[in-house]
Protein backbone atom coordinates (compact mmCIF):
# COMPACT_ATOMS: atom_id res chain seq x y z
CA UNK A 1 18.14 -12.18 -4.97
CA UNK A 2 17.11 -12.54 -1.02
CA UNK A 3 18.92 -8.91 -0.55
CA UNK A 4 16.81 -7.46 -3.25
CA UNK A 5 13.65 -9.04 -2.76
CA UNK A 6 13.12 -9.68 1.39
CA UNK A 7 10.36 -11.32 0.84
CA UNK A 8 11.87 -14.34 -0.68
CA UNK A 9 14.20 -14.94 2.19
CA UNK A 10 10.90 -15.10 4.47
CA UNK A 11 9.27 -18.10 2.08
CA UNK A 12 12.43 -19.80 2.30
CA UNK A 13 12.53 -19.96 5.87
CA UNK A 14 8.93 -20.19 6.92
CA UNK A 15 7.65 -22.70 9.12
CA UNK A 16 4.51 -24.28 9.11
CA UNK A 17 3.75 -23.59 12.83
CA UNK A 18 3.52 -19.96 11.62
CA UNK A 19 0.82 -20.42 9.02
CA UNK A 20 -2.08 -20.65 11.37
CA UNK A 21 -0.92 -17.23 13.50
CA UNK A 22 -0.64 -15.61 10.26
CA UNK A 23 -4.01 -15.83 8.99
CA UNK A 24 -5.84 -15.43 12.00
CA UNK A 25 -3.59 -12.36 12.69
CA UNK A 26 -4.43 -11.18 8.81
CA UNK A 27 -8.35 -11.64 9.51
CA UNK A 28 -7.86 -9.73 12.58
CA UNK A 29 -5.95 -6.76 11.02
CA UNK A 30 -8.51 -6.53 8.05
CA UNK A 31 -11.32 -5.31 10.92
CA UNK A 32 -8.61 -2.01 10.89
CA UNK A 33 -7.57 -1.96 7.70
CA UNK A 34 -11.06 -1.72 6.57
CA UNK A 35 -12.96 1.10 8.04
CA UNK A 36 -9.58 3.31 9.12
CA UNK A 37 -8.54 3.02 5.29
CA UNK A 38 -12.08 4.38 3.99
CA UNK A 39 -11.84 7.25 6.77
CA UNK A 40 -8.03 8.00 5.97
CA UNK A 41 -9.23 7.87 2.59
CA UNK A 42 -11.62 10.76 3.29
CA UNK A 43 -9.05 12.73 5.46
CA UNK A 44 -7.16 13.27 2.46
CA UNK A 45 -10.31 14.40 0.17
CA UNK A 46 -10.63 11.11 -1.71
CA UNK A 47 -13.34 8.55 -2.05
CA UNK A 48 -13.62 6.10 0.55
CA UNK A 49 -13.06 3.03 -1.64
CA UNK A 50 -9.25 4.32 -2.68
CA UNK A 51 -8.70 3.51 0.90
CA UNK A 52 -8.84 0.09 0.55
CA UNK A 53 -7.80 -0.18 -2.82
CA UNK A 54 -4.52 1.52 -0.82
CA UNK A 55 -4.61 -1.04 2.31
CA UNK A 56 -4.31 -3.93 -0.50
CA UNK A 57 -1.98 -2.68 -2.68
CA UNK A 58 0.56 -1.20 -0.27
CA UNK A 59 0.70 -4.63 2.09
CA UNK A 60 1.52 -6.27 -0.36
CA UNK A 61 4.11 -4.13 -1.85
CA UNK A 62 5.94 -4.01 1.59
CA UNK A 63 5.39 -7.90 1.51
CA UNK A 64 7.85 -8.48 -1.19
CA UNK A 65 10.47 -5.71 -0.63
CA UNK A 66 9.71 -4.48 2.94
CA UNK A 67 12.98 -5.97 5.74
CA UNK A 68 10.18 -6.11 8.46
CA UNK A 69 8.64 -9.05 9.09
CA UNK A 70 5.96 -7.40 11.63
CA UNK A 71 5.46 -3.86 10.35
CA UNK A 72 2.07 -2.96 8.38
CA UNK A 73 2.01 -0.31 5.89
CA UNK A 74 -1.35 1.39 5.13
CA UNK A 75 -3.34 4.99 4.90
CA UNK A 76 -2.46 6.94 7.67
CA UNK A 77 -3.53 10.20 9.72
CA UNK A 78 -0.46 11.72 9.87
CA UNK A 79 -0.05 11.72 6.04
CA UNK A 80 -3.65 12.51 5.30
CA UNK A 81 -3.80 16.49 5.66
CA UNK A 82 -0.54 16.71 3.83
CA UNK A 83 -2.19 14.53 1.29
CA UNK A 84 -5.34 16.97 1.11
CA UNK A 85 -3.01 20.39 1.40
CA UNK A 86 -1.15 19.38 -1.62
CA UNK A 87 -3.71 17.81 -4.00
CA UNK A 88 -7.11 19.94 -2.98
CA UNK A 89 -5.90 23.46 -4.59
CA UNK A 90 -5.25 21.77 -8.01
CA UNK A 91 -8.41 20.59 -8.21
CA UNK A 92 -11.90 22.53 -9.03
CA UNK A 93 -13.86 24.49 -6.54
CA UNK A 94 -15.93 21.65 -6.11
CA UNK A 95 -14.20 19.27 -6.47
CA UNK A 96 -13.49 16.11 -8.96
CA UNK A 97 -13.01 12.74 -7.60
CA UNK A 98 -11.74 11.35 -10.75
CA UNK A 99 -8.71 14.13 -11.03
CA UNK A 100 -8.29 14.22 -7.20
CA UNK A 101 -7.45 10.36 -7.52
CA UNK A 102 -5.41 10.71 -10.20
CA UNK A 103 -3.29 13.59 -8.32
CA UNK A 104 -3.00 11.23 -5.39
CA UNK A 105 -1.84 8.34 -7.44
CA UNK A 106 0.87 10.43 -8.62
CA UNK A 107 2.10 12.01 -5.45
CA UNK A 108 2.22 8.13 -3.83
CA UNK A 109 4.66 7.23 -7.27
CA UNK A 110 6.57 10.48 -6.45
CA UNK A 111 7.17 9.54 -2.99
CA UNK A 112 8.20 6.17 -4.32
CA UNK A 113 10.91 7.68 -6.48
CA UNK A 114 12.49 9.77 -3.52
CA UNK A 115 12.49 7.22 -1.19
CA UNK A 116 14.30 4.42 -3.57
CA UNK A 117 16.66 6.86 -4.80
CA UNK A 118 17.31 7.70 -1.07
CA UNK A 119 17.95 4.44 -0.37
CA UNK A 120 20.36 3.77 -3.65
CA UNK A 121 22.18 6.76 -2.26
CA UNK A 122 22.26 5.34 1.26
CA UNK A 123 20.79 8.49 3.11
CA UNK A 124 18.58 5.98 5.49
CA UNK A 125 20.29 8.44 8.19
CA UNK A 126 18.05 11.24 7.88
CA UNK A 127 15.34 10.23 9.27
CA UNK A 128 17.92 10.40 12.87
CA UNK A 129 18.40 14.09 11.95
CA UNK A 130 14.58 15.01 12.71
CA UNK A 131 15.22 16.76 16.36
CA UNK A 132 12.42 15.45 19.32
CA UNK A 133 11.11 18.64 19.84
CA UNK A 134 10.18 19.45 16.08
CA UNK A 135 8.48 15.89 15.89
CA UNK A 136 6.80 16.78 19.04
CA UNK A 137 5.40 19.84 17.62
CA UNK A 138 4.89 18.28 14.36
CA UNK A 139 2.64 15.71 16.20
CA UNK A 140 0.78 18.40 17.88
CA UNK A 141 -0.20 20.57 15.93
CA UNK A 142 -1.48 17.93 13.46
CA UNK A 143 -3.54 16.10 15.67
CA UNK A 144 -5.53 19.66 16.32
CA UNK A 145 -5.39 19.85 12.58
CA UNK A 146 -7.33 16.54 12.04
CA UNK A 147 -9.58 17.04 15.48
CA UNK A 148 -10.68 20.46 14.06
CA UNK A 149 -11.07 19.06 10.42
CA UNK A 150 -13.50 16.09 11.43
CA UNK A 151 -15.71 17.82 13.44
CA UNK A 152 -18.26 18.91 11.17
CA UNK A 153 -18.75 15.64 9.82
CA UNK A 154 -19.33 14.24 13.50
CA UNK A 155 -21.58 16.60 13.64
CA UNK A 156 -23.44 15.93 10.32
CA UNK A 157 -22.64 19.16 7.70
CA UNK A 158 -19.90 20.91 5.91
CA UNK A 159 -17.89 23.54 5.83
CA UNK A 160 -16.05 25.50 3.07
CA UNK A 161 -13.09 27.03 4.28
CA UNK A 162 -8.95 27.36 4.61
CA UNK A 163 -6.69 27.63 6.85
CA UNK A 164 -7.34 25.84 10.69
CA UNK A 165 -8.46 30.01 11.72
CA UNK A 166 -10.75 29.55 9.02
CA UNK A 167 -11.98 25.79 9.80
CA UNK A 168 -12.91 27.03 13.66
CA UNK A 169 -14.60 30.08 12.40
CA UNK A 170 -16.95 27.70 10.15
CA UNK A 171 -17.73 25.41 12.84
CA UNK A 172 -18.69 27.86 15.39
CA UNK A 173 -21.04 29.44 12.58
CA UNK A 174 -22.42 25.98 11.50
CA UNK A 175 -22.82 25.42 15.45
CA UNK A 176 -24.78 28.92 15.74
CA UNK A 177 -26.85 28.26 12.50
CA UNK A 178 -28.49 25.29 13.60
CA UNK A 179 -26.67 22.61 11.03
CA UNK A 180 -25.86 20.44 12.88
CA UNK A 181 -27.83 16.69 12.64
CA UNK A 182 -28.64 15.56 16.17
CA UNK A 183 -28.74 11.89 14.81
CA UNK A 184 -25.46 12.09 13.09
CA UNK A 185 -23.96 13.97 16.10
CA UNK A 186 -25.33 10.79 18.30
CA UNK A 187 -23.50 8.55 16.19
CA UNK A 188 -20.56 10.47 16.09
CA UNK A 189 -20.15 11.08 19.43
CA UNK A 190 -21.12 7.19 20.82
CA UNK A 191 -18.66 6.30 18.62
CA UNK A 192 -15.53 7.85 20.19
CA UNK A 193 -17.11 7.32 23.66
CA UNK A 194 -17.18 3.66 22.78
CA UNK A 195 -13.54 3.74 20.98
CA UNK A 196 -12.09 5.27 24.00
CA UNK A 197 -13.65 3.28 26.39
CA UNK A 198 -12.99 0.02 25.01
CA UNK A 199 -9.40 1.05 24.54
CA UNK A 200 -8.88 1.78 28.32
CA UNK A 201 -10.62 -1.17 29.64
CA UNK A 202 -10.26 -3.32 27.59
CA UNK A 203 -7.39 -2.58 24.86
CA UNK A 204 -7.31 -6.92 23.29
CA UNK A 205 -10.52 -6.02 22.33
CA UNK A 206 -10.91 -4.52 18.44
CA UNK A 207 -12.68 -1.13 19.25
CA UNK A 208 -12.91 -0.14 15.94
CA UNK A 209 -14.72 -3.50 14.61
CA UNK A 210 -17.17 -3.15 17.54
CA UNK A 211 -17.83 -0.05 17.78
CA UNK A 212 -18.25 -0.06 13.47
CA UNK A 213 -20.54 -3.32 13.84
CA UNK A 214 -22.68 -1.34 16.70
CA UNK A 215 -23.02 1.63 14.37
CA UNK A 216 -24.29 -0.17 11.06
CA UNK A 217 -26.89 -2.18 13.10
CA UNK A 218 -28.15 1.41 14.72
CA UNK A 219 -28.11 2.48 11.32
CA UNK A 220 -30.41 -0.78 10.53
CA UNK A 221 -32.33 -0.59 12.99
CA UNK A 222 -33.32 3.05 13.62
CA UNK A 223 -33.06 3.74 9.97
CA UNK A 224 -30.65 6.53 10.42
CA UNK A 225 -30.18 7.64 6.91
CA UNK A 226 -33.97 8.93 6.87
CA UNK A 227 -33.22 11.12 9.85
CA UNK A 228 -30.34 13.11 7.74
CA UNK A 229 -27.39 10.97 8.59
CA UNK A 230 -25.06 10.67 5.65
CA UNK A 231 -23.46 6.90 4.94
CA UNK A 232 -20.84 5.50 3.45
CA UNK A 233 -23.26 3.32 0.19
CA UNK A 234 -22.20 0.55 -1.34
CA UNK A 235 -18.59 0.38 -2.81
CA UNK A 236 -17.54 0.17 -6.14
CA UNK A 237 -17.43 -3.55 -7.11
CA UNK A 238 -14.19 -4.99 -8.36
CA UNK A 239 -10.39 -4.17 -8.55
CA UNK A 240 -8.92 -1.23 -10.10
CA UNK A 241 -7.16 -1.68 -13.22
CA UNK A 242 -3.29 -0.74 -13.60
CA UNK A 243 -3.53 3.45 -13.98
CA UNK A 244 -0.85 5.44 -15.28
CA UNK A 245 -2.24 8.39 -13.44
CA UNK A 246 -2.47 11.26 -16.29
CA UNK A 247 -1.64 14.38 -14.32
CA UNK A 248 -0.62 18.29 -16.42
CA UNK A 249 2.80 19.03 -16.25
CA UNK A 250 1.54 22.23 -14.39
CA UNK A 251 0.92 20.18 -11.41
CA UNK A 252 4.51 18.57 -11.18
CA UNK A 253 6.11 20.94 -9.04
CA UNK A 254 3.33 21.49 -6.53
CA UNK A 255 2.62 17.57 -6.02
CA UNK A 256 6.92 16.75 -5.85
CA UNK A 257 7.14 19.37 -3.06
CA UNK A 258 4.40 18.05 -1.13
CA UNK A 259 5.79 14.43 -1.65
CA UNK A 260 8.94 15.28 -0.05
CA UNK A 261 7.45 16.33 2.83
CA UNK A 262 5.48 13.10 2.93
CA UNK A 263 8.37 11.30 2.28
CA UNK A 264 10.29 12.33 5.20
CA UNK A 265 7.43 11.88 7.48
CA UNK A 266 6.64 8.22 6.37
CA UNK A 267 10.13 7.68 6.89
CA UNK A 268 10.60 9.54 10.29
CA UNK A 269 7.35 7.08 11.25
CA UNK A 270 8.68 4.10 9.64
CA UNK A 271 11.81 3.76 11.41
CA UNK A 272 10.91 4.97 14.68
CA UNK A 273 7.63 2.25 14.89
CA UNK A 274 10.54 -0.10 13.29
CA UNK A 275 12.84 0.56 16.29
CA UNK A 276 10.15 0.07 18.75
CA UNK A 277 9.23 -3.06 17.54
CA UNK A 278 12.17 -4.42 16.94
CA UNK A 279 13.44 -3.92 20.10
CA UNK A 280 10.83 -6.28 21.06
CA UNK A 281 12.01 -9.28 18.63
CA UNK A 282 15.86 -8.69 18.67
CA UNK A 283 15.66 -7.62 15.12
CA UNK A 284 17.71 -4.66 13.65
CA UNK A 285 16.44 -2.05 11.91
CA UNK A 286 17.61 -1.54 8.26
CA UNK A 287 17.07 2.45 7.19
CA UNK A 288 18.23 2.14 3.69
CA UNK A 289 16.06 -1.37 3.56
CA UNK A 290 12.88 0.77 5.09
CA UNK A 291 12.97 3.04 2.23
CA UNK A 292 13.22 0.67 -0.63
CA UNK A 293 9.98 -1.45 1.07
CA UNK A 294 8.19 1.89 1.45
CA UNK A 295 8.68 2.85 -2.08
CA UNK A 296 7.89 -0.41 -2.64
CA UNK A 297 4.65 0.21 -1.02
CA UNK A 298 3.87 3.80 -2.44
CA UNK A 299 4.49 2.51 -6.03
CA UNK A 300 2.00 -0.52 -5.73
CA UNK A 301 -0.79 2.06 -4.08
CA UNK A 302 0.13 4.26 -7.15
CA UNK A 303 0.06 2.32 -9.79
CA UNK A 304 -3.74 0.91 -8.71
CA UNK A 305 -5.63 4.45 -7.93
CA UNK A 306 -4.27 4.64 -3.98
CA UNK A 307 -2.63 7.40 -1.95
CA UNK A 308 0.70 7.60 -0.17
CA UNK A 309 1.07 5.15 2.76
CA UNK A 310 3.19 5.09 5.93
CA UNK A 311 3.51 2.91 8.51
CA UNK A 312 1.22 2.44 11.47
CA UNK A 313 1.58 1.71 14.68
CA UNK A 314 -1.39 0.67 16.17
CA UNK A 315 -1.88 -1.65 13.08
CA UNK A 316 1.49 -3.02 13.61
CA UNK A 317 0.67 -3.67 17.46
CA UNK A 318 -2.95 -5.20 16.71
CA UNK A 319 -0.93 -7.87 14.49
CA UNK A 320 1.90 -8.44 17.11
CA UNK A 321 -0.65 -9.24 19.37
CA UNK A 322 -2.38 -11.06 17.60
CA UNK A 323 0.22 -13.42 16.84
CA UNK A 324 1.80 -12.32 13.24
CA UNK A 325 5.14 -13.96 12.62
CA UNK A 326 5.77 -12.49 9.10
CA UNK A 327 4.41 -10.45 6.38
CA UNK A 328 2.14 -13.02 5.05
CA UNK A 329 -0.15 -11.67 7.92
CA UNK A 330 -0.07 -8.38 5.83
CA UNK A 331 -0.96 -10.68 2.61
CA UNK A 332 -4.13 -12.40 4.02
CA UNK A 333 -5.07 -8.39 5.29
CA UNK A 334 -5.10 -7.90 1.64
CA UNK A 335 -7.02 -10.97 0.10
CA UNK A 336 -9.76 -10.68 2.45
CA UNK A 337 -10.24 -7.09 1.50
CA UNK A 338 -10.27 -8.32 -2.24
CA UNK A 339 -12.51 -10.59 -1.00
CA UNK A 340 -14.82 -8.35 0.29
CA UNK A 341 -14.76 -5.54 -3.04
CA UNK A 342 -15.63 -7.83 -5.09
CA UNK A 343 -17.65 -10.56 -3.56
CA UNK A 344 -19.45 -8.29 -1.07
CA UNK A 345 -19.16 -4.22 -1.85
CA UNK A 346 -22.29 -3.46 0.14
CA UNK A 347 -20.92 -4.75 3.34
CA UNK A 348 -20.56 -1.14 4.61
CA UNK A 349 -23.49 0.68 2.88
CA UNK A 350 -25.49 1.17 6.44
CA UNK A 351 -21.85 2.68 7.80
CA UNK A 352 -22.66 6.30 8.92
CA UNK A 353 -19.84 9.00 7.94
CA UNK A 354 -20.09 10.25 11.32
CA UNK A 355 -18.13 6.74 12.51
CA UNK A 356 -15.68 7.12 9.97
CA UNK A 357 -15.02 10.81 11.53
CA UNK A 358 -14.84 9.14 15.12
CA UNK A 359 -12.25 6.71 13.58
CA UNK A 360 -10.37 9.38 12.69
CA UNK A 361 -10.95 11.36 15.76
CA UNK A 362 -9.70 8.91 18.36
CA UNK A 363 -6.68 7.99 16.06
CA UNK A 364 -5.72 11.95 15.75
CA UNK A 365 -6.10 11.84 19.93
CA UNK A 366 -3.45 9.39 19.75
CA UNK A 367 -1.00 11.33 18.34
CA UNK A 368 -0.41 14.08 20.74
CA UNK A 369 2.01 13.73 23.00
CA UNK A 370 1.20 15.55 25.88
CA UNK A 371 4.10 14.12 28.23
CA UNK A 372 6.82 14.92 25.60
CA UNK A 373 4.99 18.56 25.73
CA UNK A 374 5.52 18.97 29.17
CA UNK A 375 8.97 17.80 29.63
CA UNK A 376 9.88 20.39 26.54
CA UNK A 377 8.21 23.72 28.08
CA UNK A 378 10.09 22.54 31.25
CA UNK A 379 13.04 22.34 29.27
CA UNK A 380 12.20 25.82 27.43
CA UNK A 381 11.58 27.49 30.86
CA UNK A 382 15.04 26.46 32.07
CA UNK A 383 16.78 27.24 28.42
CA UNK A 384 14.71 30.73 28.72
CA UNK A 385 16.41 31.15 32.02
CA UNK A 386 20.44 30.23 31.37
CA UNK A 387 20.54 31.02 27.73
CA UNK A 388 19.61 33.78 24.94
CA UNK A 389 17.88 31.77 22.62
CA UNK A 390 15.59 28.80 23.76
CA UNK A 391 16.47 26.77 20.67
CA UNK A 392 13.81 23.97 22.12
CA UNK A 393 10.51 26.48 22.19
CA UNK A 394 11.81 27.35 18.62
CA UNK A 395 11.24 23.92 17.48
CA UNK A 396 8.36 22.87 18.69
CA UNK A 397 6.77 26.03 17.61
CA UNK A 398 8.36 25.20 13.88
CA UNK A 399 7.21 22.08 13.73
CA UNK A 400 3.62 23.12 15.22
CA UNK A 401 3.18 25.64 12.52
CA UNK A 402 3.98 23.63 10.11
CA UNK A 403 0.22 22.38 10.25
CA UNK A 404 -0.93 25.19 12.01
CA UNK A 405 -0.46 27.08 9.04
CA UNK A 406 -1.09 24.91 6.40
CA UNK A 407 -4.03 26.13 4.38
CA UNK A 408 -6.65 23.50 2.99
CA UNK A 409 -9.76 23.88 1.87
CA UNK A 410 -12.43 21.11 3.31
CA UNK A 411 -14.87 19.62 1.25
């Protein structure tokens, strides 16, 4: 029973000393969980509030069946535009939260089903077969995806259009138009000033949680939202029920091809943030294990109205550092979040959207590797030189366009 439910082997060796680590670790993650799940939530054309009926469901998913006893699970950047390119064209022109929920709760059960009958057919090696230089690319070009994305909502209007050509083209005419809101701008802009600058100087502190704090007290206090600034409102109050999401069988095919793209991504990021950390702790890394707790995961956050999840790695490392010994860190993420929706749903109604773009923003920053960029072209100018065909430049440009390309249309 301890093989097929990791979770239970935890309980039965947990020591008190641990308890007190946990929780404060748990509060701590929850300032994360909170406002990056409502802008993840966003990223991928959903309603903020699936966010963080994701972050609850998902942690504790991983909880009970994840082998990790440090990672976190939750909505994530990388998976959000792959999220939004699959589910946004099978939806109207403009748009219907209800069925784009419903899409989304089915593509996270999808990605369930793939990655547990991965794992029952032991093929926890693939994830080793994904070449550096197409992850590299990958990386790239979807951190320009999400930079480009976001920034008409940090600057305070919208634009209708597909394809990342078509995204730049209607920013630069929004720009030239006049749209943007110079208070929303402000907001946006302080906010990844204050993000980056409190991650340089000083990275124990939680950025996010200040910099979120600082912008609902502007919004208070300079009454932001009569000066055209759009905000997040006040949540929905209480849990989501159990949803069978109710999907036409037209939509199948579309939503399984984009989950197995998602799969191997969340499982590419899964065991490589699984490898870092557990080179830390002495633990091994279990790829067949990793893909039953992440279906685990997916089929909690699918079976409540959430999204596919992955794992992240600055979540992870704000818990390591703040002391988590096990999952149950993960666990008290989730009750005060359940706490909060249902005791507390206005909490964030003063939050400007603008913050939840610079959230985004600084996270999509983070996932460009510019060093690993470098050291390819050098490789690709020597390969150029001494051989034919420069295999590397081929891809990194493959995995580039593979985002690059992708057409979306933003809400």
């Amino acid at each position: 029973m301890f093989g097929l439910v990791p979770g239970l082997r935890v309980i039965s060796s947990y020591r008190r000393r641990w308890l007190l680590k946990d929780v404060v670790a748990g509060v701590v993650l929850t300032t994360l969980l909170v406002p990056q799940g409502m802008a993840y939530a966003e990223l991928a054309g959903l309603p903020p509030i699936t966010g963080l009926y994701t972050s609850i469901m998902c942690l504790l998913g991983y909880a009970a069946f994840g082998p990790s006893r440090i990672l976190v699970l939750g909505p994530d950047s990388s998976l959000g535009p792959m999220i939004a390119a699959t589910i946004l064209p099978l939806i109207a022109a403009k748009g219907d939260p209800e069925r784009a929920v419903a899409l989304a709760s089915m593509l996270a059960i999808m990605v369930a089903a793939i990655m547990i009958l991965a794992s029952v057919a032991k093929l926890g090696f693939i994830a080793d077969l994904i070449s550096k230089p197409t992850m590299i690319g990958y990386m790239n070009g979807l951190a320009l995806t999400i930079l480009i994305g976001q920034l008409p909502k940090l600057f305070g209007f919208k634009v209708e259009a597909e394809g990342l050509i078509g995204e730049i083209a209607g920013f630069a005419r929004g720009l030239a138009d006049g749209k943007p809101v110079a208070a929303a701008a402000t907001a946006g802009i302080c906010g990844i000033a204050l993000i980056l600058v409190l991650q340089y100087w000083l990275p124990k502190v939680p950025a996010v949680l200040i910099m979120v704090v600082l912008e609902i007290a502007a919004t208070t206090v300079f009454g932001l939202g009569k000066h055209g600034v759009s905000l997040v409102g006040v949540l929905p109050k209480g849990f989501p029920p159990f949803t069978l999401p109710d999907v036409p069988r037209a939509d199948i095919g579309p939503l399984f091809a984009g989950a197995l793209g998602i799969a191997v991504v969340s499982l590419a990021d899964t065991i490589s943030t699984a490898s870092a950390f557990a080179a830390r702790t002495g633990q091994e890394v279990h790829g067949n294990g990793e893909m039953i707790g992440i279906g685990a995961a997916n089929l909690a956050a699918g079976l409540f109205q959430g999204f596919p999840v992955s794992t992240s790695g600055s979540r992870t490392a704000v818990a390591e550092r703040s002391g988590a010994k096990t999952q149950l860190a993960g666990v008290t993420g989730a009750a005060v979040i359940i706490v909060m929706i249902l005791l507390v749903p206005g909490l964030f109604r003063n939050l400007p959207q603008p913050a939840l773009a610079a959230v985004v923003i600084t996270a999509s920053l983070s996932l460009a590797d510019v060093p690993g960029t470098i050291d390819l072209s050098s490789s690709l100018a020597i390969t150029t030189i001494f051989t034919p065909e420069p295999s590397t430049g081929i891809w990194v440009l493959s995995g580039a366009l593979l985002f690059l390309t992708a057409k979306r249309k933003v809400r």
